[in-house]
PDB file of N, CA and C in Angstrom:
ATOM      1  N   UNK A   1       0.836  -1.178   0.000  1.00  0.00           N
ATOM      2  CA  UNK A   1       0.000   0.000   0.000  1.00  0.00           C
ATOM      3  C   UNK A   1       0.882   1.243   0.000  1.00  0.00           C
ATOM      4  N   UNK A   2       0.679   2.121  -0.746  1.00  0.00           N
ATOM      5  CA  UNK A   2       1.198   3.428  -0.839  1.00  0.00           C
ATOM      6  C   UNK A   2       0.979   4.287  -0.327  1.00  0.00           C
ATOM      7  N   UNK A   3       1.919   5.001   0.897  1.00  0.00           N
ATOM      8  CA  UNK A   3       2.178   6.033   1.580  1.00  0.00           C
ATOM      9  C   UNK A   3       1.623   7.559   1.371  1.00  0.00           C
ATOM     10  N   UNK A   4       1.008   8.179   1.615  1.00  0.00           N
ATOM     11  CA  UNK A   4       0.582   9.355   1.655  1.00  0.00           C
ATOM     12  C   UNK A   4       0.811  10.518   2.303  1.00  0.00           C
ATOM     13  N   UNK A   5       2.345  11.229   2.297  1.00  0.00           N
ATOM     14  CA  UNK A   5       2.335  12.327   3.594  1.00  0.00           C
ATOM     15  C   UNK A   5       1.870  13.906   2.774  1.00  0.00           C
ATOM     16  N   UNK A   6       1.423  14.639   3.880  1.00  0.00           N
ATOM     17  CA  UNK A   6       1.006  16.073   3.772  1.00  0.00           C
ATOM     18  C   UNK A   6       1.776  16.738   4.183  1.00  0.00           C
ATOM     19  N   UNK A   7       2.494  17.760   3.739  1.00  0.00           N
ATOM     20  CA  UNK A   7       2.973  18.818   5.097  1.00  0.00           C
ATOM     21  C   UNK A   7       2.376  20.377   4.178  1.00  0.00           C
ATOM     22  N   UNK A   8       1.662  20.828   5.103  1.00  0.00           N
ATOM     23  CA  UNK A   8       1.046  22.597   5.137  1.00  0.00           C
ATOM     24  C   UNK A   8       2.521  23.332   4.897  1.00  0.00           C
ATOM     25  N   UNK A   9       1.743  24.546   4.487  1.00  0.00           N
ATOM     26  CA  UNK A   9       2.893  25.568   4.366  1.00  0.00           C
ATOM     27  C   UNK A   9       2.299  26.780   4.397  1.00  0.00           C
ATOM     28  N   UNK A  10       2.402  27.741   6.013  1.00  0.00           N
ATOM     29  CA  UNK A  10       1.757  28.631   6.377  1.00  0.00           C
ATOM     30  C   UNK A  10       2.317  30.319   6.007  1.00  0.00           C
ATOM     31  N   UNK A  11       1.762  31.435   5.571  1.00  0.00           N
ATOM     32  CA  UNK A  11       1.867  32.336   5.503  1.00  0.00           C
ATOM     33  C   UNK A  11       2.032  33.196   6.309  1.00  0.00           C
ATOM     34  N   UNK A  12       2.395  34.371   6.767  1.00  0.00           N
ATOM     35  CA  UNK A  12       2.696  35.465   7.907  1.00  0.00           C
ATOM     36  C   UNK A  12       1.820  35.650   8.571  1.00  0.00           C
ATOM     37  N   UNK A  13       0.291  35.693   8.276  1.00  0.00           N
ATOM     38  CA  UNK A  13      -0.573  35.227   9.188  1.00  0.00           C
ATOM     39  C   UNK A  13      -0.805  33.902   9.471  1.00  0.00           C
ATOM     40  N   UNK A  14      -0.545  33.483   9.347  1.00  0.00           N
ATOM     41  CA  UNK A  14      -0.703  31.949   9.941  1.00  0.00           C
ATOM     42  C   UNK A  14      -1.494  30.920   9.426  1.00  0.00           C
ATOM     43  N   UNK A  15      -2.001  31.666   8.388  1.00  0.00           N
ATOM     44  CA  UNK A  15      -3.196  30.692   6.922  1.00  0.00           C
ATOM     45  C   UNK A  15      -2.343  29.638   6.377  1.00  0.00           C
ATOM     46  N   UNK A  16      -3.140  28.977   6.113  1.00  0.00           N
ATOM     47  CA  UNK A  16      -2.793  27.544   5.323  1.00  0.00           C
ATOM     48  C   UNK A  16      -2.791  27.835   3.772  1.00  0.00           C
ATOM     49  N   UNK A  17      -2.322  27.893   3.053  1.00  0.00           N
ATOM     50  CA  UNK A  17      -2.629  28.465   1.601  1.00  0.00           C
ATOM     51  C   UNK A  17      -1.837  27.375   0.652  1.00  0.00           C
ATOM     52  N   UNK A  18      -0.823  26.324   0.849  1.00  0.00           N
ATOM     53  CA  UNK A  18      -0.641  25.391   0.038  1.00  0.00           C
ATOM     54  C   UNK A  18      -0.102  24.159   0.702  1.00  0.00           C
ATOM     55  N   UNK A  19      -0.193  22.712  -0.019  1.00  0.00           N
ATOM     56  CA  UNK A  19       0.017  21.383   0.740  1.00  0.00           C
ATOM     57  C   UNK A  19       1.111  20.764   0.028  1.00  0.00           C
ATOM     58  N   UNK A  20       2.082  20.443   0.254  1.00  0.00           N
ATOM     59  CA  UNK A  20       3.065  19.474  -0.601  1.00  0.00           C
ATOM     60  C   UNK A  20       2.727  17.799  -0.264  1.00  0.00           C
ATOM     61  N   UNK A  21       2.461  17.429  -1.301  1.00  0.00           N
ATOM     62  CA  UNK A  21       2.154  15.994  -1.022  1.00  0.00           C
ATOM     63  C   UNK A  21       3.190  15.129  -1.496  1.00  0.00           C
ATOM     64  N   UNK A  22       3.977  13.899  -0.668  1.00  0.00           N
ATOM     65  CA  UNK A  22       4.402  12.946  -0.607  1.00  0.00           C
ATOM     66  C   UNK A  22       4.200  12.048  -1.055  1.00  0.00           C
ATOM     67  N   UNK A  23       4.224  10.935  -1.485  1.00  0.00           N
ATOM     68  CA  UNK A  23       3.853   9.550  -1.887  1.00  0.00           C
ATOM     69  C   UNK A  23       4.839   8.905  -2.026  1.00  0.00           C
ATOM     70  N   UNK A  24       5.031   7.829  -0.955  1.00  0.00           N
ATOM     71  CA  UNK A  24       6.468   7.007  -0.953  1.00  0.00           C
ATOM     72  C   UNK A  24       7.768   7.807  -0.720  1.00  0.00           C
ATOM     73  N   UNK A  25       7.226   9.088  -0.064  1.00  0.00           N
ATOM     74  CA  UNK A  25       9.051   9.761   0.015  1.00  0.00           C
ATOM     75  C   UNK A  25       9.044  10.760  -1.118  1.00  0.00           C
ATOM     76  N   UNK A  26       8.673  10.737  -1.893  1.00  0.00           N
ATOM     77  CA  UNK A  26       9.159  11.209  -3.179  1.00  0.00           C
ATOM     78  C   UNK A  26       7.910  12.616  -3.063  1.00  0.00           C
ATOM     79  N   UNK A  27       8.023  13.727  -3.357  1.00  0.00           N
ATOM     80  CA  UNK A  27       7.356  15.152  -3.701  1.00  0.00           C
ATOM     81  C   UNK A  27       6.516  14.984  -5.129  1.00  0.00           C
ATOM     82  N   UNK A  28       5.601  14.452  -4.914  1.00  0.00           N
ATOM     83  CA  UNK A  28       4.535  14.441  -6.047  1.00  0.00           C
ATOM     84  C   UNK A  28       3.696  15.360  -6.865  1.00  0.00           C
ATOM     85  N   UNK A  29       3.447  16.714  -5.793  1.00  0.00           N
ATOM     86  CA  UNK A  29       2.451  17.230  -6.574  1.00  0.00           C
ATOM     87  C   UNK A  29       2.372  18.800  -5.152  1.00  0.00           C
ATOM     88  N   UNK A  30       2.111  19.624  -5.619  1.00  0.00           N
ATOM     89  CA  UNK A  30       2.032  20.542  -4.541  1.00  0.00           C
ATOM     90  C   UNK A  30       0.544  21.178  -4.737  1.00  0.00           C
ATOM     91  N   UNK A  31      -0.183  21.213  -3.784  1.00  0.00           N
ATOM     92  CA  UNK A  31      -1.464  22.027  -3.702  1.00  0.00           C
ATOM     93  C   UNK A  31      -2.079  22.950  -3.542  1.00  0.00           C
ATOM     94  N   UNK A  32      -2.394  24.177  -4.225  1.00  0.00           N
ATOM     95  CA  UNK A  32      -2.805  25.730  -3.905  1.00  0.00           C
ATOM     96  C   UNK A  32      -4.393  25.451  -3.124  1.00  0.00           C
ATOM     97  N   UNK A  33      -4.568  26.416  -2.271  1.00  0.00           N
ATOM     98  CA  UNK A  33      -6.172  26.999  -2.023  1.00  0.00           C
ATOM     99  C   UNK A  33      -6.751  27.965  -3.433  1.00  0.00           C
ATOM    100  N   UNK A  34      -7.127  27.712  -3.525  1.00  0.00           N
ATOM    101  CA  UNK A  34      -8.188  28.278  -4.652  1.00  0.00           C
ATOM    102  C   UNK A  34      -8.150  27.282  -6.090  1.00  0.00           C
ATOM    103  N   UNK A  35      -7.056  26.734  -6.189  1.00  0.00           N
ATOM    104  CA  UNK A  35      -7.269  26.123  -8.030  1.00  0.00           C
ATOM    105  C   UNK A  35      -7.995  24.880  -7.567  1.00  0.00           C
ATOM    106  N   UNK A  36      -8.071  25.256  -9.261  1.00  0.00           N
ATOM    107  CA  UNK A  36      -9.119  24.403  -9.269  1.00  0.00           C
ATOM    108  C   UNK A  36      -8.114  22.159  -9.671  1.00  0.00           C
ATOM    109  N   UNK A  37      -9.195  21.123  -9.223  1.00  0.00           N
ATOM    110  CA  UNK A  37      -8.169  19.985  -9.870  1.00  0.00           C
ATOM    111  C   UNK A  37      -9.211  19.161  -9.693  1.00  0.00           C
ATOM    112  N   UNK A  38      -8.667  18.034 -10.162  1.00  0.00           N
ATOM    113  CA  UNK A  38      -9.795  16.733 -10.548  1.00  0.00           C
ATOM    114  C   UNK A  38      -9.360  15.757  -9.678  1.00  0.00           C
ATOM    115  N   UNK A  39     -10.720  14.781  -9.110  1.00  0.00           N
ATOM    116  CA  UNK A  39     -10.493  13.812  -8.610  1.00  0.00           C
ATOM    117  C   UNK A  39     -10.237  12.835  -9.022  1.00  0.00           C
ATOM    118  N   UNK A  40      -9.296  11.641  -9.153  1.00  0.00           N
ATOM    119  CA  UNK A  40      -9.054  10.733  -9.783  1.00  0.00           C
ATOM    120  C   UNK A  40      -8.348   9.712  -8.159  1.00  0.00           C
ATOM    121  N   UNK A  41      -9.613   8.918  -8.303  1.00  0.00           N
ATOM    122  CA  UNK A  41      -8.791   7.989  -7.084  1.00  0.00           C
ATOM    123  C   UNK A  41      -8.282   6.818  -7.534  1.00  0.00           C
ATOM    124  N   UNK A  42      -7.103   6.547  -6.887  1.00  0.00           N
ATOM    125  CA  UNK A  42      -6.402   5.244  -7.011  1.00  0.00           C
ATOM    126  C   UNK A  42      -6.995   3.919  -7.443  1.00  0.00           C
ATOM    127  N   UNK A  43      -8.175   3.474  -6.329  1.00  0.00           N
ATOM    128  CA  UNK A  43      -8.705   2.528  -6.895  1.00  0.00           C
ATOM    129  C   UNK A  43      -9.596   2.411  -7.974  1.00  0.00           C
ATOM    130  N   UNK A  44      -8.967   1.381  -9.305  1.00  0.00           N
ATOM    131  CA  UNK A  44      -9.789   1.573 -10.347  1.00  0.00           C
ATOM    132  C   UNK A  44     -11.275   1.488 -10.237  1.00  0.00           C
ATOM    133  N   UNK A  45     -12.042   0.526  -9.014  1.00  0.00           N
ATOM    134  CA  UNK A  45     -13.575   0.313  -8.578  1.00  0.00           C
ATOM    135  C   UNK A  45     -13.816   1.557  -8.096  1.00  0.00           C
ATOM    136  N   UNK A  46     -13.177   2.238  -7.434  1.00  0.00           N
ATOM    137  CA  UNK A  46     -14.011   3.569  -6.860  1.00  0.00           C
ATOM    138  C   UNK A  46     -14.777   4.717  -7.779  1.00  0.00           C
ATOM    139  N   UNK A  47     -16.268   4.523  -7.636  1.00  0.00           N
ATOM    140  CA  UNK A  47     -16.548   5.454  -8.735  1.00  0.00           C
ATOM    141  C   UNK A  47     -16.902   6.625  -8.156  1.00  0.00           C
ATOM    142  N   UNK A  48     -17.445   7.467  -7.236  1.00  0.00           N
ATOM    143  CA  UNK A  48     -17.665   8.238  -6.083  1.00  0.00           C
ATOM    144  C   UNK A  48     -16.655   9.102  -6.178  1.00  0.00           C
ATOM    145  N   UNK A  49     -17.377  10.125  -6.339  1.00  0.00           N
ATOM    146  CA  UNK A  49     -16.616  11.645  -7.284  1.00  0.00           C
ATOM    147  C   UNK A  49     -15.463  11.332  -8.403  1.00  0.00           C
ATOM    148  N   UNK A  50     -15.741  10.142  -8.981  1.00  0.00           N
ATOM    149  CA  UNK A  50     -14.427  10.256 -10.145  1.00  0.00           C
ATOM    150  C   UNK A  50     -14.651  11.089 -10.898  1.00  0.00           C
ATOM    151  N   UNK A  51     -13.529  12.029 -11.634  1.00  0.00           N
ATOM    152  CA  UNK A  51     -14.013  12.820 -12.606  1.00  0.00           C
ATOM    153  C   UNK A  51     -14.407  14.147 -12.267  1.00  0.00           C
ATOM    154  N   UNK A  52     -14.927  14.665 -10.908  1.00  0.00           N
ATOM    155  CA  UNK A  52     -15.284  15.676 -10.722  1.00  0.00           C
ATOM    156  C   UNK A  52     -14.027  16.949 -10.735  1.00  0.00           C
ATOM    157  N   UNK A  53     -14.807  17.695 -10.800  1.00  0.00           N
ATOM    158  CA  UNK A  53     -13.598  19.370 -10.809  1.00  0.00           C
ATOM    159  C   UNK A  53     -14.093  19.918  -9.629  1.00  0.00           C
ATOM    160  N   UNK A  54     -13.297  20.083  -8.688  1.00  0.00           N
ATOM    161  CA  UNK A  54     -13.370  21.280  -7.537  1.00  0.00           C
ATOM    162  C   UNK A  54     -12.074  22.019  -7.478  1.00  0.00           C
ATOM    163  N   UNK A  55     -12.836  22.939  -6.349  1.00  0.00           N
ATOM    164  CA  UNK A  55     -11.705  24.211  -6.204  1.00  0.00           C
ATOM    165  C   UNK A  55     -11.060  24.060  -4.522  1.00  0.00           C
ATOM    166  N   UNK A  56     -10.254  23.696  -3.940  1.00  0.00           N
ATOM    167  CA  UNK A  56      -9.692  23.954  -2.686  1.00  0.00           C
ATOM    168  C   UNK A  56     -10.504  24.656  -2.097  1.00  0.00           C
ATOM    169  N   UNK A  57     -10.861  24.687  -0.797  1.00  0.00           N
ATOM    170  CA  UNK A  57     -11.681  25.624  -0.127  1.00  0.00           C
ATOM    171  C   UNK A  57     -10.629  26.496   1.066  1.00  0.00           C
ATOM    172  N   UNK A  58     -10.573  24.617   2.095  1.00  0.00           N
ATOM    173  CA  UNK A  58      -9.086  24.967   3.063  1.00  0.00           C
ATOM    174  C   UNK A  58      -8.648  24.006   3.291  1.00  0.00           C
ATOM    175  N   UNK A  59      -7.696  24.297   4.101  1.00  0.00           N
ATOM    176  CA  UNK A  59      -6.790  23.146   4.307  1.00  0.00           C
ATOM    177  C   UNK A  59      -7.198  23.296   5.995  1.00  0.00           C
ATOM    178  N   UNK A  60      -7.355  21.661   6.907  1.00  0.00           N
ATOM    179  CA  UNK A  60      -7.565  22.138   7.871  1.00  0.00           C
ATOM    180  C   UNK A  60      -6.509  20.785   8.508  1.00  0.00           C
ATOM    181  N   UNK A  61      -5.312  21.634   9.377  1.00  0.00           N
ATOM    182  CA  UNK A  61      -4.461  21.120  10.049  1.00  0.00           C
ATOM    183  C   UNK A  61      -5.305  20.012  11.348  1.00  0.00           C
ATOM    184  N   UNK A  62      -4.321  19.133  11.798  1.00  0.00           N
ATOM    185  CA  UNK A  62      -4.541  18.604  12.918  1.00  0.00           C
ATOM    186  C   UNK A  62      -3.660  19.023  14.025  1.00  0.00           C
ATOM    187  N   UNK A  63      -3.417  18.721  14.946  1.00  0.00           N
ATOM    188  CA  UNK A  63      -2.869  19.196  16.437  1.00  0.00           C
ATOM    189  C   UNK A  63      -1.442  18.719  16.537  1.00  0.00           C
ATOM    190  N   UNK A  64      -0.853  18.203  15.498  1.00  0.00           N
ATOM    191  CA  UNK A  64       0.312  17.087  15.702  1.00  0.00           C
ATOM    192  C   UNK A  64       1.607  17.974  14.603  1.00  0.00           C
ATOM    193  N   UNK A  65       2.130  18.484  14.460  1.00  0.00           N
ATOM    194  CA  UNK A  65       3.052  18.749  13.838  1.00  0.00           C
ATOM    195  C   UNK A  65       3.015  19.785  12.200  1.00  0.00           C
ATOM    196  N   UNK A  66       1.347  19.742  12.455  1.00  0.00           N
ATOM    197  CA  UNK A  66       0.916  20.422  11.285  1.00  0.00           C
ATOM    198  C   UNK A  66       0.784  19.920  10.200  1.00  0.00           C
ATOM    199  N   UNK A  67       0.721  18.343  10.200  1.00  0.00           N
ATOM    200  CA  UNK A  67       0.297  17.883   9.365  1.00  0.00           C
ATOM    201  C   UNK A  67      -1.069  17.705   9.185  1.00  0.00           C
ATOM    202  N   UNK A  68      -1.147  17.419   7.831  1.00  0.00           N
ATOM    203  CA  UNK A  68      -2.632  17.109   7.454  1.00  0.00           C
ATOM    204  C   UNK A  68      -3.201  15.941   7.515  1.00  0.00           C
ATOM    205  N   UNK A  69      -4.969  15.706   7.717  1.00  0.00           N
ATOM    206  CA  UNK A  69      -5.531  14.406   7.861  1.00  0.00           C
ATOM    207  C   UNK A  69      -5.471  13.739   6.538  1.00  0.00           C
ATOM    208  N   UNK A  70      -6.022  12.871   6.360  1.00  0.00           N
ATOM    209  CA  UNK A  70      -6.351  12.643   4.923  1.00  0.00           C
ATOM    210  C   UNK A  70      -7.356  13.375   4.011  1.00  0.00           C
ATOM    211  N   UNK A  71      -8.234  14.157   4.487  1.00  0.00           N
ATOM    212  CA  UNK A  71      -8.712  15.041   3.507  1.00  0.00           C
ATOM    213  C   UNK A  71      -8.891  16.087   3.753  1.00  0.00           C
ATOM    214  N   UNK A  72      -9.375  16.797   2.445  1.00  0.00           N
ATOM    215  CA  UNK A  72      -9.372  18.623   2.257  1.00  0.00           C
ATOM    216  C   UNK A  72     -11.058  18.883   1.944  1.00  0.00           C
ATOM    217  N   UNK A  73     -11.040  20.172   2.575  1.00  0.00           N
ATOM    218  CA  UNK A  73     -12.372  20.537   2.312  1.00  0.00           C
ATOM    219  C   UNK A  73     -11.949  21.141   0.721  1.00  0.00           C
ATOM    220  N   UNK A  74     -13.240  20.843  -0.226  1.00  0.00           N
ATOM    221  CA  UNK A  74     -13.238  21.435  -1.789  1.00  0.00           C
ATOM    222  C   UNK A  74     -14.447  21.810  -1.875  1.00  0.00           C
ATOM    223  N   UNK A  75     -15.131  21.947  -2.946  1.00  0.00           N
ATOM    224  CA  UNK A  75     -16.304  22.547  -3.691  1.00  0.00           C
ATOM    225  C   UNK A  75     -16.285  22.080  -4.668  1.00  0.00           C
ATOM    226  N   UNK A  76     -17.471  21.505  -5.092  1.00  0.00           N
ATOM    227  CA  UNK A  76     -17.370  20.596  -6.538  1.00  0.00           C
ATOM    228  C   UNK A  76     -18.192  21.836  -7.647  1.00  0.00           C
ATOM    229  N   UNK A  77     -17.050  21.812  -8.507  1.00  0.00           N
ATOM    230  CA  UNK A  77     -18.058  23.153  -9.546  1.00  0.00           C
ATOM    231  C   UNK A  77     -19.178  22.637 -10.611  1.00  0.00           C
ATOM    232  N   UNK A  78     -19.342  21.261 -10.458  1.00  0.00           N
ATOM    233  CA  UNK A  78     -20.564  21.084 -11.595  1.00  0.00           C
ATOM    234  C   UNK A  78     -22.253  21.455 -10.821  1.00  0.00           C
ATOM    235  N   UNK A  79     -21.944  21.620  -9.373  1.00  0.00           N
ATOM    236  CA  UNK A  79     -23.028  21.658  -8.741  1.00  0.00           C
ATOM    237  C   UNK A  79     -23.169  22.527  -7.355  1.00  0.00           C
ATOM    238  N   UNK A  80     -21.924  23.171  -7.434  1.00  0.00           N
ATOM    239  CA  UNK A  80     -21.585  24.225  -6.172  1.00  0.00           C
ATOM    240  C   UNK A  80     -21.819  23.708  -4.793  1.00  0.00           C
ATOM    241  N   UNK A  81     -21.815  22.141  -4.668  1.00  0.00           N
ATOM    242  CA  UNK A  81     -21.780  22.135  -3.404  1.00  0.00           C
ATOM    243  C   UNK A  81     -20.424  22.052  -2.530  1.00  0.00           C
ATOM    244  N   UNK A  82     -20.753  22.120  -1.731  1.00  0.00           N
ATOM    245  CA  UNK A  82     -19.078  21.741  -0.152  1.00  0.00           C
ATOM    246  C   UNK A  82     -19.076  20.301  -0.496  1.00  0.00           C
ATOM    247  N   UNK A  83     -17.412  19.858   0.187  1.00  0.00           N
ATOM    248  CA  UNK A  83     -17.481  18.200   0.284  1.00  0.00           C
ATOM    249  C   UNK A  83     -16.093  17.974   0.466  1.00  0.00           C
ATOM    250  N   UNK A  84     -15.876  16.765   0.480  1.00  0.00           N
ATOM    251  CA  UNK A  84     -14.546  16.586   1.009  1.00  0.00           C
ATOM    252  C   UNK A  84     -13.613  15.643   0.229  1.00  0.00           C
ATOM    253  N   UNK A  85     -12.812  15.723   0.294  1.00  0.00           N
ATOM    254  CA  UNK A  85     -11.555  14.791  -0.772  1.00  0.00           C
ATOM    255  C   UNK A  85     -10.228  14.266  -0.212  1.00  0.00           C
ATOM    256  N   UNK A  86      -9.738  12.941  -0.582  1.00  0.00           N
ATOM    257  CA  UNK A  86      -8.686  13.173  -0.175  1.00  0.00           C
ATOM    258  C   UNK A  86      -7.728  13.615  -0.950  1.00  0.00           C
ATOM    259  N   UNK A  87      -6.531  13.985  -0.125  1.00  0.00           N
ATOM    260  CA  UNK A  87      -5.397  14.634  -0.688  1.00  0.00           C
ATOM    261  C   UNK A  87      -4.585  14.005  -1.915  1.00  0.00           C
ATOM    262  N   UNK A  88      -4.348  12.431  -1.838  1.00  0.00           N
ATOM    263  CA  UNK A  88      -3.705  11.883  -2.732  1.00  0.00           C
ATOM    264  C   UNK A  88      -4.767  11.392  -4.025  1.00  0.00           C
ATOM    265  N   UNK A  89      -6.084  11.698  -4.105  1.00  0.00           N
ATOM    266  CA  UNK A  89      -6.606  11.687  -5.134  1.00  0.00           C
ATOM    267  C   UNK A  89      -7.325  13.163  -6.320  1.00  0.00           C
ATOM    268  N   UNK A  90      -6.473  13.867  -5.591  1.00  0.00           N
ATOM    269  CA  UNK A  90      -6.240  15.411  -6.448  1.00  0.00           C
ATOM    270  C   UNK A  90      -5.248  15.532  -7.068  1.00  0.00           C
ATOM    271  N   UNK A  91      -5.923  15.429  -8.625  1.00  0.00           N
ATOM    272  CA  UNK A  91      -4.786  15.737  -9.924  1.00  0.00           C
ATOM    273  C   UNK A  91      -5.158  17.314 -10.332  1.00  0.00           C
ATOM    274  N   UNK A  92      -3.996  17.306 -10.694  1.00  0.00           N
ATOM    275  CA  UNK A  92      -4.142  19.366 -11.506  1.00  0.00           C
ATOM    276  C   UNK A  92      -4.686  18.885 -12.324  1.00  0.00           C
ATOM    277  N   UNK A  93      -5.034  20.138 -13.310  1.00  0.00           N
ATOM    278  CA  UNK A  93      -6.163  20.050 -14.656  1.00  0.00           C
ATOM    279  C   UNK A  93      -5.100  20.516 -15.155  1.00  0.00           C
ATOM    280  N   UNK A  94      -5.019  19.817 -16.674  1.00  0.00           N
ATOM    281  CA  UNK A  94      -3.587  20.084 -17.754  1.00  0.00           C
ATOM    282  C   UNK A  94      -4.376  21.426 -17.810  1.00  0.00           C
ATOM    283  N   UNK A  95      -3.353  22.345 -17.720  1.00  0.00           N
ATOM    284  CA  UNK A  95      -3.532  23.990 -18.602  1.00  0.00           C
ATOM    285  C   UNK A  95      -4.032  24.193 -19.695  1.00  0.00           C
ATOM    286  N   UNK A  96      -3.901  23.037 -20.754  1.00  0.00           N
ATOM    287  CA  UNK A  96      -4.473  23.723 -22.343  1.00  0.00           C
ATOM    288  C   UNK A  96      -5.231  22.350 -22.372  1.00  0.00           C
ATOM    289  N   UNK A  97      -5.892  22.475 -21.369  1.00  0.00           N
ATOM    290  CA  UNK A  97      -7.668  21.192 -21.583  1.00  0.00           C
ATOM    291  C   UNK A  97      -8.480  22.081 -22.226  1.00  0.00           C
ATOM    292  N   UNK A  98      -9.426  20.726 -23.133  1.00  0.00           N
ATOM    293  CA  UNK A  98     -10.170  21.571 -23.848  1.00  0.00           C
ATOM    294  C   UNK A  98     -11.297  21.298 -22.991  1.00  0.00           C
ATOM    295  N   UNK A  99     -11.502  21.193 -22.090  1.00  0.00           N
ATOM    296  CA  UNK A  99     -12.654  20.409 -21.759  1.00  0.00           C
ATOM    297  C   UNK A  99     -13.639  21.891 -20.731  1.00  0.00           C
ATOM    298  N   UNK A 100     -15.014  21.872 -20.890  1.00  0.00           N
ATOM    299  CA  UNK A 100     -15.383  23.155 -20.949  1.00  0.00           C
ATOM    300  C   UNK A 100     -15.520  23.044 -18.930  1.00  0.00           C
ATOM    301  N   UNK A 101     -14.492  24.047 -18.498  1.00  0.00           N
ATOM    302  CA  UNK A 101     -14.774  23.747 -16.468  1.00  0.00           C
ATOM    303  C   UNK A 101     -14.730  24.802 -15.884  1.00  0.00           C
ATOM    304  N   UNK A 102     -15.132  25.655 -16.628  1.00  0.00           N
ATOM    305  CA  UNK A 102     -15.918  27.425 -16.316  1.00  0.00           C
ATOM    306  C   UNK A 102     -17.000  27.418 -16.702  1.00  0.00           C
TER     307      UNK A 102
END
């Protein structure tokens, strides 16, 4: 099973505004508050938000070193609701997609 670490990265006020994610050691992917990215989870059976586009909402620390739980609060934009995700199943959206997510 494959490893998942978070570590926050706080601003002068003390906001959470981006996540560097881990997987096996290795720096995979880094996470802004506000962009937007797609869910794509690991397991090929999981169908439960595959595919969806949300936007970061926040990042909400736990009590331990400032790391993160396994998930992030997002907003899914096909339907504006709140909801939650985990961290290692948020892919960026390629930049020159044609695919219509405005």
């Amino acid at each position: 099973m494959r490893k998942c670490d978070v570590k926050l990265v706080e601003d002068h006020d003390g906001e959470f505004w981006k996540a560097k994610i881990k997987v096996d050691g290795v720096i995979k992917r880094t996470l802004y508050m506000g962009n937007k990215y797609i869910i794509k989870p690991r397991n090929p059976l999981t169908k439960r938000n595959r595919d969806r586009i949300v936007t970061i909402r926040k990042f909400v620390p736990d009590n331990y070193d400032k790391n993160i739980q396994a998930y992030v609060s997002v907003k899914f934009l096909d339907n504006n609701s709140v909801g939650r995700a985990k961290f290692c199943e948020l892919e960026e959206i390629a930049p020159n997609s044609t695919s219509d997510i405005d």
